[in-house]
PDB file of N, CA and C in Angstrom:
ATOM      1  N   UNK A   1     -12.648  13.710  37.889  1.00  0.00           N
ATOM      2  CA  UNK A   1     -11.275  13.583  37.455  1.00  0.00           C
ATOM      3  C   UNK A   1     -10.359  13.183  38.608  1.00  0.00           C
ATOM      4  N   UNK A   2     -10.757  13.644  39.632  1.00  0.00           N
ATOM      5  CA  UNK A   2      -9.895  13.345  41.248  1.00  0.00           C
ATOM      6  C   UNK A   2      -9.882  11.759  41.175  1.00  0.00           C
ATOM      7  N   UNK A   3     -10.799  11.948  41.262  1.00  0.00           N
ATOM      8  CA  UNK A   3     -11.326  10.609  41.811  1.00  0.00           C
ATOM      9  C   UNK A   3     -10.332   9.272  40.789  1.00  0.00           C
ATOM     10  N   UNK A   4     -10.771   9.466  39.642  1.00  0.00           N
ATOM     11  CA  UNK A   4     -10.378   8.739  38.737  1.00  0.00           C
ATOM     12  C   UNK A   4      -8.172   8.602  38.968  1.00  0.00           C
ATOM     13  N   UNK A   5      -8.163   9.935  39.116  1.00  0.00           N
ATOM     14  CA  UNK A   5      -6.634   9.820  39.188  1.00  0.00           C
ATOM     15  C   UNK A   5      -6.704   9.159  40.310  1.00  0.00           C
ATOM     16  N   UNK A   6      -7.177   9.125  41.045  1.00  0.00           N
ATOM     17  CA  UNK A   6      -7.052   8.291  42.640  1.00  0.00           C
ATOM     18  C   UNK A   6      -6.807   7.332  42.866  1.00  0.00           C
ATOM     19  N   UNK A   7      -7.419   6.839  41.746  1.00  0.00           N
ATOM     20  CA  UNK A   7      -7.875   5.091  42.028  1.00  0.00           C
ATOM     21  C   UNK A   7      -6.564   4.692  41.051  1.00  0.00           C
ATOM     22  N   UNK A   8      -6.101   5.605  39.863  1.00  0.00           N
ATOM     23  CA  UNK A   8      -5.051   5.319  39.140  1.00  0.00           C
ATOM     24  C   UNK A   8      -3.717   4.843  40.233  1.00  0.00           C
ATOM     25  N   UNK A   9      -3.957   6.104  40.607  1.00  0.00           N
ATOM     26  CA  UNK A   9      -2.430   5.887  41.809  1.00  0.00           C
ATOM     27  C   UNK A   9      -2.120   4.756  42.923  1.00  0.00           C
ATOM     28  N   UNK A  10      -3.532   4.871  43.163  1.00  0.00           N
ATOM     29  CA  UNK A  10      -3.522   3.305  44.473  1.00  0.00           C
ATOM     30  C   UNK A  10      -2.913   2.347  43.273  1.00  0.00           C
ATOM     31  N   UNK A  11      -3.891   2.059  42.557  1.00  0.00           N
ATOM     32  CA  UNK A  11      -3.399   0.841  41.742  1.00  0.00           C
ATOM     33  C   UNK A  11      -2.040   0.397  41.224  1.00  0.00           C
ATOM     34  N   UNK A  12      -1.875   1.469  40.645  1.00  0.00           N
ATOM     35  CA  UNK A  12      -0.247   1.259  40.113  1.00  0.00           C
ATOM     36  C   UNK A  12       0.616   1.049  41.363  1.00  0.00           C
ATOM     37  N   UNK A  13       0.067   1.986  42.258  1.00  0.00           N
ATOM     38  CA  UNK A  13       1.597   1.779  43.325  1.00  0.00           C
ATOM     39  C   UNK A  13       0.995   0.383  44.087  1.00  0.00           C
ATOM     40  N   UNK A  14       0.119  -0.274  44.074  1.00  0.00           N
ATOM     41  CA  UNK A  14       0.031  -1.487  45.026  1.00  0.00           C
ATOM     42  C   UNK A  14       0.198  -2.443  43.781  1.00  0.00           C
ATOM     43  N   UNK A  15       0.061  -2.109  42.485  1.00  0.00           N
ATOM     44  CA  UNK A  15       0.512  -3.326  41.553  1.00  0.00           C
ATOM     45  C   UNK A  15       1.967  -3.685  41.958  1.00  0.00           C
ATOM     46  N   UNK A  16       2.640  -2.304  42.018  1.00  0.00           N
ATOM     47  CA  UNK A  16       3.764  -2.572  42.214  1.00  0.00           C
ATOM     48  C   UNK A  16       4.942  -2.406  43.205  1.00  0.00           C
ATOM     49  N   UNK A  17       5.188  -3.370  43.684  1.00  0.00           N
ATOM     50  CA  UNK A  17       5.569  -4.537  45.047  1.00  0.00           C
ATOM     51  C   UNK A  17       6.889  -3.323  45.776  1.00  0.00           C
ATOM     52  N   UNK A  18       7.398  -3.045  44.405  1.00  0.00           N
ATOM     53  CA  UNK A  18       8.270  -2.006  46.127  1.00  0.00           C
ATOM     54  C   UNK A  18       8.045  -0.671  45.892  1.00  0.00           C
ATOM     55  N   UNK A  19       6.602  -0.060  45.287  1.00  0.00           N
ATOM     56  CA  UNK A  19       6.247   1.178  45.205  1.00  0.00           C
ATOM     57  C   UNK A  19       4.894   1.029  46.085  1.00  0.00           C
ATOM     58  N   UNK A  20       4.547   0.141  46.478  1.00  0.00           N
ATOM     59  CA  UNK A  20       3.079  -0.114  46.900  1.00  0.00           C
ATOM     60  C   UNK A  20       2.804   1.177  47.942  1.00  0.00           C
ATOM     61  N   UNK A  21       3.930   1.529  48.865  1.00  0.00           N
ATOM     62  CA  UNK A  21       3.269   2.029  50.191  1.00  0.00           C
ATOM     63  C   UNK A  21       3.293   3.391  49.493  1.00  0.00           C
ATOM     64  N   UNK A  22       4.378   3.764  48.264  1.00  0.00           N
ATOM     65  CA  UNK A  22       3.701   5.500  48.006  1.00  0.00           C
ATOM     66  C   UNK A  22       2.319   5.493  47.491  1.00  0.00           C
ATOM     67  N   UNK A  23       0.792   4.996  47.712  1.00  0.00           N
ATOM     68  CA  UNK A  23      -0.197   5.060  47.290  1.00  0.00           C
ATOM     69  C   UNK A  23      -0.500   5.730  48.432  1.00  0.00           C
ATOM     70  N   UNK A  24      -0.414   5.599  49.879  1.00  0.00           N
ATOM     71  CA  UNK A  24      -0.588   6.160  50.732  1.00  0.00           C
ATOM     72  C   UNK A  24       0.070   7.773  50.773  1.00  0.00           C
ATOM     73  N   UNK A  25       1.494   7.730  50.189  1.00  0.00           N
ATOM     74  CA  UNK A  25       1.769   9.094  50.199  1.00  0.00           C
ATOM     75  C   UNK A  25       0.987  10.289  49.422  1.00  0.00           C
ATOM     76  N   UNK A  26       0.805   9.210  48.020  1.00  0.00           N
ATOM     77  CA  UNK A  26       0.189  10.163  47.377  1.00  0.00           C
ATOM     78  C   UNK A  26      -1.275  10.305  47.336  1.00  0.00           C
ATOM     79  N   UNK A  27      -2.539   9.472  47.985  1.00  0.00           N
ATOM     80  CA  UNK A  27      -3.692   9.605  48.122  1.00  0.00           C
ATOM     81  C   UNK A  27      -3.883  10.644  49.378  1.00  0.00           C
ATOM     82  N   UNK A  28      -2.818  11.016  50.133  1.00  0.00           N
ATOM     83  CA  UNK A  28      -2.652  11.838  51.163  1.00  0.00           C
ATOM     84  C   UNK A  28      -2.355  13.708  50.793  1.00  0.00           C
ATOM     85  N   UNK A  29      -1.653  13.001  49.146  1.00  0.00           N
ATOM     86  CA  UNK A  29      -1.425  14.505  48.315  1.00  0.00           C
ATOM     87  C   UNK A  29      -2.677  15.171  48.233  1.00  0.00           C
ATOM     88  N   UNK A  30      -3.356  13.833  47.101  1.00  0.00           N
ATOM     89  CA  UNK A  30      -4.468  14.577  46.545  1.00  0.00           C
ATOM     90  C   UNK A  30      -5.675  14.969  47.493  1.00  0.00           C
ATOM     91  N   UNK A  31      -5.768  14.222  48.533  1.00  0.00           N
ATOM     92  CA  UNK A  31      -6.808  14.199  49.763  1.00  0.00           C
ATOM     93  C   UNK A  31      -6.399  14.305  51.009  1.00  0.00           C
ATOM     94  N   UNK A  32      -5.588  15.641  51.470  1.00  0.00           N
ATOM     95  CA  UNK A  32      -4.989  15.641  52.328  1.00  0.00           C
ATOM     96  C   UNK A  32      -6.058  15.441  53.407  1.00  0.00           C
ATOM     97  N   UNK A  33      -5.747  14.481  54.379  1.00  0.00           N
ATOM     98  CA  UNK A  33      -6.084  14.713  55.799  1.00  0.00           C
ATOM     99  C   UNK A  33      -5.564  15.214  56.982  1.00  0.00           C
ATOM    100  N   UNK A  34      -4.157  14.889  56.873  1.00  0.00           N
ATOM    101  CA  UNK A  34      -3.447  15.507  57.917  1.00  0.00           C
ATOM    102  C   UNK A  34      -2.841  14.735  58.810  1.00  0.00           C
ATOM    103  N   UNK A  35      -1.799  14.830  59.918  1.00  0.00           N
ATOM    104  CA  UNK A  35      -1.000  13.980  60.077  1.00  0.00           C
ATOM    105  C   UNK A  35      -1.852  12.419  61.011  1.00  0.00           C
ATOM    106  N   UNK A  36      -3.270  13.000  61.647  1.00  0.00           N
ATOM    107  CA  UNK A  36      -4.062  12.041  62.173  1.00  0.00           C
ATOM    108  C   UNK A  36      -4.901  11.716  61.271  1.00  0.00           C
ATOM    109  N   UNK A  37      -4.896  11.715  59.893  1.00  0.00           N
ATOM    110  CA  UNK A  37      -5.439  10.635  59.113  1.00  0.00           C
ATOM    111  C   UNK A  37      -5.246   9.373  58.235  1.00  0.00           C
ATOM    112  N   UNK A  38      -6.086   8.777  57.806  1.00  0.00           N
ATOM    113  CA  UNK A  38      -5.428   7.666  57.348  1.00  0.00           C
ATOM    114  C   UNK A  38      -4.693   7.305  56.880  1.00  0.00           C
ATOM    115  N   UNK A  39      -4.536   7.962  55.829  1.00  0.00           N
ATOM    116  CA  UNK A  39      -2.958   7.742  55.117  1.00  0.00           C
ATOM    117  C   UNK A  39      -1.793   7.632  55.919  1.00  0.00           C
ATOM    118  N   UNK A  40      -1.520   8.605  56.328  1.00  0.00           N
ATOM    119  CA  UNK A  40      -0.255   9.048  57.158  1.00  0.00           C
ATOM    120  C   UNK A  40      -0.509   8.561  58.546  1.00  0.00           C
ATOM    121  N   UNK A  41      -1.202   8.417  59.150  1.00  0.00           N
ATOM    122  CA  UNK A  41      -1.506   7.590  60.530  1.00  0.00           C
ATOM    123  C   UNK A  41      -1.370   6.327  60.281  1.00  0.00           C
ATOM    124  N   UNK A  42      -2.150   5.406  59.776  1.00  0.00           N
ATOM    125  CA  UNK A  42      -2.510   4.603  59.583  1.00  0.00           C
ATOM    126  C   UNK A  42      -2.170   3.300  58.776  1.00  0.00           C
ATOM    127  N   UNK A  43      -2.647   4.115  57.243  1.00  0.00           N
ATOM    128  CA  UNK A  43      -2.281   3.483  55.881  1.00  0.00           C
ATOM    129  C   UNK A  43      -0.769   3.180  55.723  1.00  0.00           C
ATOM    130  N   UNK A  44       0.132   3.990  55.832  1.00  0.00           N
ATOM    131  CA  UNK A  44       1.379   4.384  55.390  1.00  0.00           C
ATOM    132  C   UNK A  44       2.154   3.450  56.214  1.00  0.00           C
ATOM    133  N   UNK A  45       2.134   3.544  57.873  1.00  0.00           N
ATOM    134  CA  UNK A  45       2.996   2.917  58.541  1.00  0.00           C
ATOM    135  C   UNK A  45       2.719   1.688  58.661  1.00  0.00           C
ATOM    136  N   UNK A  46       1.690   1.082  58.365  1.00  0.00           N
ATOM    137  CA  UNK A  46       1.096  -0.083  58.573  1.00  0.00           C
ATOM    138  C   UNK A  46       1.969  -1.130  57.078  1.00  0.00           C
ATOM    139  N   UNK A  47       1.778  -0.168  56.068  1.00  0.00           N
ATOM    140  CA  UNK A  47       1.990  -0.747  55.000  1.00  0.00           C
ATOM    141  C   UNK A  47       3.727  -0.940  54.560  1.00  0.00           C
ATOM    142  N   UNK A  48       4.237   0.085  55.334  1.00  0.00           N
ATOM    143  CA  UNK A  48       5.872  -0.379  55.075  1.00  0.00           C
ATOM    144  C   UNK A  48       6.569  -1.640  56.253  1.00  0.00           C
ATOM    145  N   UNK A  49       5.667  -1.495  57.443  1.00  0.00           N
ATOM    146  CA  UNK A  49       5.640  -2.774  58.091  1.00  0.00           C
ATOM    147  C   UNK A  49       5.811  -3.879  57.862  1.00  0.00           C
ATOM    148  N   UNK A  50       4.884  -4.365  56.929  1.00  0.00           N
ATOM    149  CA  UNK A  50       4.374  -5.350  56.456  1.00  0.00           C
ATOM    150  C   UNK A  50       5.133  -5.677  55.166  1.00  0.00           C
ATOM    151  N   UNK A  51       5.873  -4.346  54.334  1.00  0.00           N
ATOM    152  CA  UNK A  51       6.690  -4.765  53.173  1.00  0.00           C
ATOM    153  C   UNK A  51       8.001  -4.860  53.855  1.00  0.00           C
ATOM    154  N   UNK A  52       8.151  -3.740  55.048  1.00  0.00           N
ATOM    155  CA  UNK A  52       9.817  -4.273  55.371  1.00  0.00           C
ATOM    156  C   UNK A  52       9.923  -5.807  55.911  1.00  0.00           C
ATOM    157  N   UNK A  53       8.997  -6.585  56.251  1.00  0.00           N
ATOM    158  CA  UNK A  53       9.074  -7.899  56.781  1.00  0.00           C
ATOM    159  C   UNK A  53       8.613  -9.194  55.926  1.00  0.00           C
ATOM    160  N   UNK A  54       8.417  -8.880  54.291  1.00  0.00           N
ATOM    161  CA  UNK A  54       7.662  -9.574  54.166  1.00  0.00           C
ATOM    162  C   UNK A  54       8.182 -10.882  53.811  1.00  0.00           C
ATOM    163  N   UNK A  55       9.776 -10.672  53.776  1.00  0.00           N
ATOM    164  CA  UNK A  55      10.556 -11.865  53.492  1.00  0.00           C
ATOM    165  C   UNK A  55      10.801 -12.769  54.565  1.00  0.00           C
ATOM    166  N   UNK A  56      10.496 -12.141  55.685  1.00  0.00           N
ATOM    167  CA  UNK A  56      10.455 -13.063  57.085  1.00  0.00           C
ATOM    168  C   UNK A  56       9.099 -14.503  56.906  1.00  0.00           C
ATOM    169  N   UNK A  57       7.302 -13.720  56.636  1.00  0.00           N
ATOM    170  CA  UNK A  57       7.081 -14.549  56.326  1.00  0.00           C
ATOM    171  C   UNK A  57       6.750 -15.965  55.401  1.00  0.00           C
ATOM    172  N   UNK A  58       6.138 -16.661  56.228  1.00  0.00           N
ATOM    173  CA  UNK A  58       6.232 -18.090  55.193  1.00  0.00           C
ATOM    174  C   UNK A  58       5.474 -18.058  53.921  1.00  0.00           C
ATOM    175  N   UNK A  59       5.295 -19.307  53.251  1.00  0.00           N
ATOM    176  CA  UNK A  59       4.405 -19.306  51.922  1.00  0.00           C
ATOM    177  C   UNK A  59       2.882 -18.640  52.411  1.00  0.00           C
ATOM    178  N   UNK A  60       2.042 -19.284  53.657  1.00  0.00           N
ATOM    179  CA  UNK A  60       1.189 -19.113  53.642  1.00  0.00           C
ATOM    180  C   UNK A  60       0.844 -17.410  54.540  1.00  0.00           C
ATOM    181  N   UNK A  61       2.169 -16.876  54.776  1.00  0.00           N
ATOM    182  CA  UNK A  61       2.122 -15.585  55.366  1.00  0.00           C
ATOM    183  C   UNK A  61       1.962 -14.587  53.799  1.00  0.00           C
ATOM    184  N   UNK A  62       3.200 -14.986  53.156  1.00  0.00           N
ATOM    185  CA  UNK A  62       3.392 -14.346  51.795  1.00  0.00           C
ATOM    186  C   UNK A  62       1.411 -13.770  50.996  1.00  0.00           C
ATOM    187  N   UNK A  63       1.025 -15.110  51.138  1.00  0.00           N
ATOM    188  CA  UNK A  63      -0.493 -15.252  50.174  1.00  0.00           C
ATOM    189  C   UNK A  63      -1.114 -14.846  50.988  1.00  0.00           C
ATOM    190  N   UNK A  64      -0.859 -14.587  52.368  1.00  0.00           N
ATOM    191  CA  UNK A  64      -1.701 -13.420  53.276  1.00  0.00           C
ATOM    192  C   UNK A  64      -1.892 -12.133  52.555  1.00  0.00           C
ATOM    193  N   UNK A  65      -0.107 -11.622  52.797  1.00  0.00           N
ATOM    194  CA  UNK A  65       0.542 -10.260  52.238  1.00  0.00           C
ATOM    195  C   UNK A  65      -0.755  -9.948  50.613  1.00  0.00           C
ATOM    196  N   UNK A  66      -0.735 -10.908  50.121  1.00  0.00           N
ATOM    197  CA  UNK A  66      -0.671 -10.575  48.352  1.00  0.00           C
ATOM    198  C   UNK A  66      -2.240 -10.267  48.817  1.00  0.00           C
ATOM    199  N   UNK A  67      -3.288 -11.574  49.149  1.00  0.00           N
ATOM    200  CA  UNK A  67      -4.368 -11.549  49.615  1.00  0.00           C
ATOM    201  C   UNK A  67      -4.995 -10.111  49.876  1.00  0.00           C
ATOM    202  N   UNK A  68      -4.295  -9.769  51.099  1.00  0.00           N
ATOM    203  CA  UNK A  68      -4.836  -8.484  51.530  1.00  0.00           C
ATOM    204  C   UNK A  68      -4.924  -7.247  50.989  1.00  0.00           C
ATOM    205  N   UNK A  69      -3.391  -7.391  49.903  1.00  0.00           N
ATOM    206  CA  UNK A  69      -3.533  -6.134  48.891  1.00  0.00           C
ATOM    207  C   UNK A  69      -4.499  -6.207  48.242  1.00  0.00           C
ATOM    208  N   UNK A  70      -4.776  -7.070  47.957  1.00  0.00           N
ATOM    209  CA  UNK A  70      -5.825  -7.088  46.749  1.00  0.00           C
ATOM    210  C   UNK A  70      -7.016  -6.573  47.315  1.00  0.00           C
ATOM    211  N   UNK A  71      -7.441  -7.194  48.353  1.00  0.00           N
ATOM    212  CA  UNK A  71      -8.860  -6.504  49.625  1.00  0.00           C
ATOM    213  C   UNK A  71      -8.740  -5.266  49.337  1.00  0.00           C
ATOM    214  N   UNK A  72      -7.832  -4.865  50.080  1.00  0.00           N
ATOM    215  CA  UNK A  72      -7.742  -3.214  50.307  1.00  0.00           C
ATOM    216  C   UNK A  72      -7.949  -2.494  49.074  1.00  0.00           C
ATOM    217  N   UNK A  73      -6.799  -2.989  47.968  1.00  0.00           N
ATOM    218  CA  UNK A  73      -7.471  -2.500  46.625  1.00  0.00           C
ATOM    219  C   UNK A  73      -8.898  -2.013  46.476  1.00  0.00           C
ATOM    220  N   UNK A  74      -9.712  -3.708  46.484  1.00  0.00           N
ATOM    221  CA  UNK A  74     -10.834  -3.274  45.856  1.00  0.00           C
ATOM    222  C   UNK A  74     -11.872  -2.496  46.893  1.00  0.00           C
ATOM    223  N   UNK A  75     -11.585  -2.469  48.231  1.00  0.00           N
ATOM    224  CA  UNK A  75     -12.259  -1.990  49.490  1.00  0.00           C
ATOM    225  C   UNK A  75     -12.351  -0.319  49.012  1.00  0.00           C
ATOM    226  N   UNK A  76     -10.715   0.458  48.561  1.00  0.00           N
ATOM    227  CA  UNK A  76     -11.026   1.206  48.362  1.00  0.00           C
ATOM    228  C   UNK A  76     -11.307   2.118  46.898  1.00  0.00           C
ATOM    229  N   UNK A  77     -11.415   1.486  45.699  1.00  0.00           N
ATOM    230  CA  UNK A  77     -11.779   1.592  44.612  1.00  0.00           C
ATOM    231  C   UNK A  77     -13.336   1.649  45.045  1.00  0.00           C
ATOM    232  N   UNK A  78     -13.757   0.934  45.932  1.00  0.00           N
ATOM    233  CA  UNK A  78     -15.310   0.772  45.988  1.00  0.00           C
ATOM    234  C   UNK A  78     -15.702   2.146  47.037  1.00  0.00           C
ATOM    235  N   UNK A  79     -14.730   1.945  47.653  1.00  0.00           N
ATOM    236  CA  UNK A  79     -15.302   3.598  48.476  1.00  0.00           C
ATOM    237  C   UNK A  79     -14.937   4.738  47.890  1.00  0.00           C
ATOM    238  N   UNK A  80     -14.182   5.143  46.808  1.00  0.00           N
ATOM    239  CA  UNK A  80     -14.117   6.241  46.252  1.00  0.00           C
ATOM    240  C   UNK A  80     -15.182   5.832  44.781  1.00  0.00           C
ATOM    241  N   UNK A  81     -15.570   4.863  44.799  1.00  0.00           N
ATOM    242  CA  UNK A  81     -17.089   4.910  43.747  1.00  0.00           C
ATOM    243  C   UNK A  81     -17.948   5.875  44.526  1.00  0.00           C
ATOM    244  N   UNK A  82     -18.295   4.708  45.619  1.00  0.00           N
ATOM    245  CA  UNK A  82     -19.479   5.533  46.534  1.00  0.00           C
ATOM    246  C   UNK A  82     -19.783   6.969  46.812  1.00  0.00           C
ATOM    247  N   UNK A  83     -18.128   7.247  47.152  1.00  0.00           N
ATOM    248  CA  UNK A  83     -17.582   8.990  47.244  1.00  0.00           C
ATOM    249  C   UNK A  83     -18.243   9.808  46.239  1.00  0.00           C
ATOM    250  N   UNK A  84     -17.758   8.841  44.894  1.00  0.00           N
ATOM    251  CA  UNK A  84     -18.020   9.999  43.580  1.00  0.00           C
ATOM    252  C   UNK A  84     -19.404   9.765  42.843  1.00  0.00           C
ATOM    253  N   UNK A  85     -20.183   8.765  43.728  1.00  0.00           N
ATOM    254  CA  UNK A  85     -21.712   8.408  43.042  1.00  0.00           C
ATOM    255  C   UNK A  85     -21.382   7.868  41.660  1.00  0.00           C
ATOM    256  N   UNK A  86     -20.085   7.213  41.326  1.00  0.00           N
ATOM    257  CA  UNK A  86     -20.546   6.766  39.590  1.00  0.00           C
ATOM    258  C   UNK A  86     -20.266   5.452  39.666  1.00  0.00           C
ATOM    259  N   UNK A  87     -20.736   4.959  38.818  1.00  0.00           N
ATOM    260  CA  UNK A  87     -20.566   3.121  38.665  1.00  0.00           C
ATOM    261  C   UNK A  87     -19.155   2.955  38.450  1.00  0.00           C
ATOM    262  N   UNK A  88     -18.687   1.647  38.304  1.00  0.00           N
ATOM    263  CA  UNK A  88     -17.696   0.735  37.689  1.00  0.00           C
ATOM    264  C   UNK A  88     -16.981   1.270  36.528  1.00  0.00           C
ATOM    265  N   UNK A  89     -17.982   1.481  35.882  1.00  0.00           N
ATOM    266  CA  UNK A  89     -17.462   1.998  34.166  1.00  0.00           C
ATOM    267  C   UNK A  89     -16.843   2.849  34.119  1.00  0.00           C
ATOM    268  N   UNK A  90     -17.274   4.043  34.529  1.00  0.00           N
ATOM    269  CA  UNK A  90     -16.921   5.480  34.573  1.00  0.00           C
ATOM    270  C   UNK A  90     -15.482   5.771  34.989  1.00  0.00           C
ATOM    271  N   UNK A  91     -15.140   4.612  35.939  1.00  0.00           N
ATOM    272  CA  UNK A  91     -13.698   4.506  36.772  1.00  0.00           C
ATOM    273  C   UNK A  91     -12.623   3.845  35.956  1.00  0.00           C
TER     274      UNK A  91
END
């Protein structure tokens, strides 16, 4: 059930463009690591970076931006499979 809400929350908040970086807040709720982990180290500051600037870059910076969400998306949908041992479906 974790798991599943997990992957709910990334998704919605990276579907959507000026909620994207609370996926980090809240995958940090449900899976706390602590202030030296990814979320909050890492994930979080990296990701409002990149949205507070993203009007600076160009077309082919922009389709970077979009590009990479999408990576990360599925990078970590696929590691909380692995986490929870269940296929595709189940998620």
């Amino acid at each position: 059930m974790i798991v599943e809400t997990l992957v709910f929350v990334i998704f919605a908040a990276i579907a959507n463009a000026q909620n994207e970086c609370n996926a980090y807040s809240q995958l940090e709720s449900a899976a706390p690591c602590g202030p030296s982990g990814y979320a909050r180290n890492y994930g979080q500051p990296n990701c409002l970076n990149f949205s507070n600037r993203a009007n600076t870059f160009d077309a082919r910076g922009k389709q970077f931006l979009t590009c990479t969400r999408s990576r990360l998306a599925q990078f970590v949908r696929q590691d909380l499979i692995a986490v929870s041992g269940r296929g595709t479906a189940q998620l």
